[in-house]
C-alpha atoms as a PDB file:
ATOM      1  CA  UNK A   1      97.610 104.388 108.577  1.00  0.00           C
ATOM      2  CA  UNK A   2      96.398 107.839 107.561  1.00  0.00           C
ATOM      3  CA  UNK A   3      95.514 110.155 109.983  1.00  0.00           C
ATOM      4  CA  UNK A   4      93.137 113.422 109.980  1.00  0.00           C
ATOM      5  CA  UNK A   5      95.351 116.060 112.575  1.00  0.00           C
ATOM      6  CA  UNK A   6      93.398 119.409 113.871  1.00  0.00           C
ATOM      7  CA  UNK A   7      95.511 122.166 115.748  1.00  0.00           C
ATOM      8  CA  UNK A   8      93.858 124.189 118.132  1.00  0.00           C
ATOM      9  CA  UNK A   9      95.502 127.060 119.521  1.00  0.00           C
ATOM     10  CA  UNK A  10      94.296 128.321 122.407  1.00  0.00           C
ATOM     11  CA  UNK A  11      96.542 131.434 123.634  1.00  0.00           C
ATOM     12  CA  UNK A  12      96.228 131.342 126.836  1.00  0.00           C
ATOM     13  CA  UNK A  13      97.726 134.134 128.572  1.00  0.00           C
ATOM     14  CA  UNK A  14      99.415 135.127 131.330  1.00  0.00           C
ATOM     15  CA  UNK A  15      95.941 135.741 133.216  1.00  0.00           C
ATOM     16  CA  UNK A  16      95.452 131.604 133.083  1.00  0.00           C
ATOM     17  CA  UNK A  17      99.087 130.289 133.205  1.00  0.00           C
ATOM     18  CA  UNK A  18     101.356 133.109 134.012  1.00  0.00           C
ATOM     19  CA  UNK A  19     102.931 132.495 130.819  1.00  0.00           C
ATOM     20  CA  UNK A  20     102.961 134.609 127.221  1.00  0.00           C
ATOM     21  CA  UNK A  21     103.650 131.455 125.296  1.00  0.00           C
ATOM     22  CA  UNK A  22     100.632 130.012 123.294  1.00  0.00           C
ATOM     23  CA  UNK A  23      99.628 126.550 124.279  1.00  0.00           C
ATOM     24  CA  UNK A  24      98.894 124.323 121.112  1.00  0.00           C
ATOM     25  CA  UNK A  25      97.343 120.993 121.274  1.00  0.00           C
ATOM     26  CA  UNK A  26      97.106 118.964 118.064  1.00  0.00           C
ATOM     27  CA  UNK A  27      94.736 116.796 118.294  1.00  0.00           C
ATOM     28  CA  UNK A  28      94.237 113.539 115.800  1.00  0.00           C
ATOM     29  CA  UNK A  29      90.653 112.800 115.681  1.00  0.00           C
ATOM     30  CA  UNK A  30      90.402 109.692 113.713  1.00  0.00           C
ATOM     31  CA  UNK A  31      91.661 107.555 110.930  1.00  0.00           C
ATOM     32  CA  UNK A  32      90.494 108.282 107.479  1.00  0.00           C
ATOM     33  CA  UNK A  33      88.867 104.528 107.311  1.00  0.00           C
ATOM     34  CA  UNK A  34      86.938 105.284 110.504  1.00  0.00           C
ATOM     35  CA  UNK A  35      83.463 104.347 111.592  1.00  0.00           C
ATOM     36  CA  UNK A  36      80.987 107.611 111.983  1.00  0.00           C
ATOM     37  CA  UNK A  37      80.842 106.201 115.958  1.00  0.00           C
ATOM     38  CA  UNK A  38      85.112 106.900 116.253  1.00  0.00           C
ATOM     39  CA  UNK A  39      84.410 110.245 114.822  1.00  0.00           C
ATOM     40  CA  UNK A  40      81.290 111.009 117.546  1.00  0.00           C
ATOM     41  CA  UNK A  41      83.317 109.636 120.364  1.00  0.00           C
ATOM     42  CA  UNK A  42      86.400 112.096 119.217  1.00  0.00           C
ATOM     43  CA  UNK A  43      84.427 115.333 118.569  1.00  0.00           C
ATOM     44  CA  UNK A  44      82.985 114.503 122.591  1.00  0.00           C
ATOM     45  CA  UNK A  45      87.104 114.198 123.330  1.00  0.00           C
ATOM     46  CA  UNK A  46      87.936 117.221 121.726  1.00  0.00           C
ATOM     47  CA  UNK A  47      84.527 119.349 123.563  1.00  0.00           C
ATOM     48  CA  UNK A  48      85.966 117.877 126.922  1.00  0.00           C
ATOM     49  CA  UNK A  49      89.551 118.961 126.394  1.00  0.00           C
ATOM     50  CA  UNK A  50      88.625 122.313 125.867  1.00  0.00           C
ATOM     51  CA  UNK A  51      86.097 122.046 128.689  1.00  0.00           C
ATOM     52  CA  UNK A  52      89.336 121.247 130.785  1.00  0.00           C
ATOM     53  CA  UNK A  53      91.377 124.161 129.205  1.00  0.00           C
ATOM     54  CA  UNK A  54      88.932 126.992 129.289  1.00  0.00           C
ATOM     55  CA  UNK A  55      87.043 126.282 132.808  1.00  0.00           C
ATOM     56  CA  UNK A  56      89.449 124.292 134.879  1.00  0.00           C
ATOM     57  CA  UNK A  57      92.032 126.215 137.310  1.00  0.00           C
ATOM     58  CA  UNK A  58      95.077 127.446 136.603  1.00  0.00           C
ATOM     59  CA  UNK A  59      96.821 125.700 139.759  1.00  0.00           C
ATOM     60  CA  UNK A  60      95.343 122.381 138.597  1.00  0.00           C
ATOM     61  CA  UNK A  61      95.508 122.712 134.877  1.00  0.00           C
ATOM     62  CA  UNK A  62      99.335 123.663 135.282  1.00  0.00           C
ATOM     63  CA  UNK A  63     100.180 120.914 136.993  1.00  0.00           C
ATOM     64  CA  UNK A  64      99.423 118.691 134.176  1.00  0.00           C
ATOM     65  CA  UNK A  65     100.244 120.634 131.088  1.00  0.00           C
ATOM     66  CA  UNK A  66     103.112 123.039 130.841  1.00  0.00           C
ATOM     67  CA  UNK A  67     102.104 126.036 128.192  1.00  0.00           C
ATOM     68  CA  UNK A  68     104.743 126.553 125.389  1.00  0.00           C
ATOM     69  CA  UNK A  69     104.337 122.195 124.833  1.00  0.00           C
ATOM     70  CA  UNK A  70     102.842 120.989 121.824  1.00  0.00           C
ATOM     71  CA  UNK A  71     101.179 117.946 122.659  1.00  0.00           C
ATOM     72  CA  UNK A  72      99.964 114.932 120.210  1.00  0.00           C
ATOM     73  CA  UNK A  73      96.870 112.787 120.891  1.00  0.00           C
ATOM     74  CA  UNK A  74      95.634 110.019 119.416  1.00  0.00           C
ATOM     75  CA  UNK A  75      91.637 109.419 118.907  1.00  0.00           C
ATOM     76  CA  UNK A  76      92.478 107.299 121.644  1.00  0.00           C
ATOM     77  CA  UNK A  77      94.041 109.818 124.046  1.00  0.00           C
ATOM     78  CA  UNK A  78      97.754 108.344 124.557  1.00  0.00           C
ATOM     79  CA  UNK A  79     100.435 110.993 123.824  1.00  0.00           C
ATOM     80  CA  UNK A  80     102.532 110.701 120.802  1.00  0.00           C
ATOM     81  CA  UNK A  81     104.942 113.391 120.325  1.00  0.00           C
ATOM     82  CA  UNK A  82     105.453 116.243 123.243  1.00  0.00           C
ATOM     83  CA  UNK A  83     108.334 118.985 122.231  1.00  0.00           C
ATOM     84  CA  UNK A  84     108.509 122.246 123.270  1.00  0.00           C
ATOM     85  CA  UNK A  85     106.707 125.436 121.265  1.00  0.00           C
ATOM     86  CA  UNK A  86     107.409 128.997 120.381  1.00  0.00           C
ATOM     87  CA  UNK A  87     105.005 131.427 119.045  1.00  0.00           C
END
């Protein structure tokens, strides 16, 4: 299956995770042969992750992500691939 794959980096500094790595988060936001309702629902997934990234705290937010990870989602939100970064 065919897949449409959007990479958002966010470079986050040290200010947010006391890191200098970038934190990238590729995000796949729906098949090709999706409904217009799987592409709604994944644009409202992708708003809330950056929600999360931007506005959450550091403390919490680290705890769950490490920065310098590249992370894979589905539309669905499971984790596919997660291997280590460098900008």
């Amino acid at each position: 299956m065919r897949r449409i794959y959007i990479i958002i980096d966010l470079k986050l500094r040290s200010h947010v995770f006391r890191s200098h790595d970038n934190f990238i988060v590729v995000v796949s936001l729906v098949s090709l042969s999706a409904r217009p309702i799987l592409v709604k629902l994944s644009a409202i997934g992708v708003f809330i992750l950056f929600y999360f990234f931007l506005f959450a705290s550091h403390t919490r937010a680290s705890r769950l992500y490490t920065v310098s990870k590249a992370v894979l989602f589905r539309s669905n939100g499971r984790t596919l691939n997660y291997s280590s970064q460098r900008s």
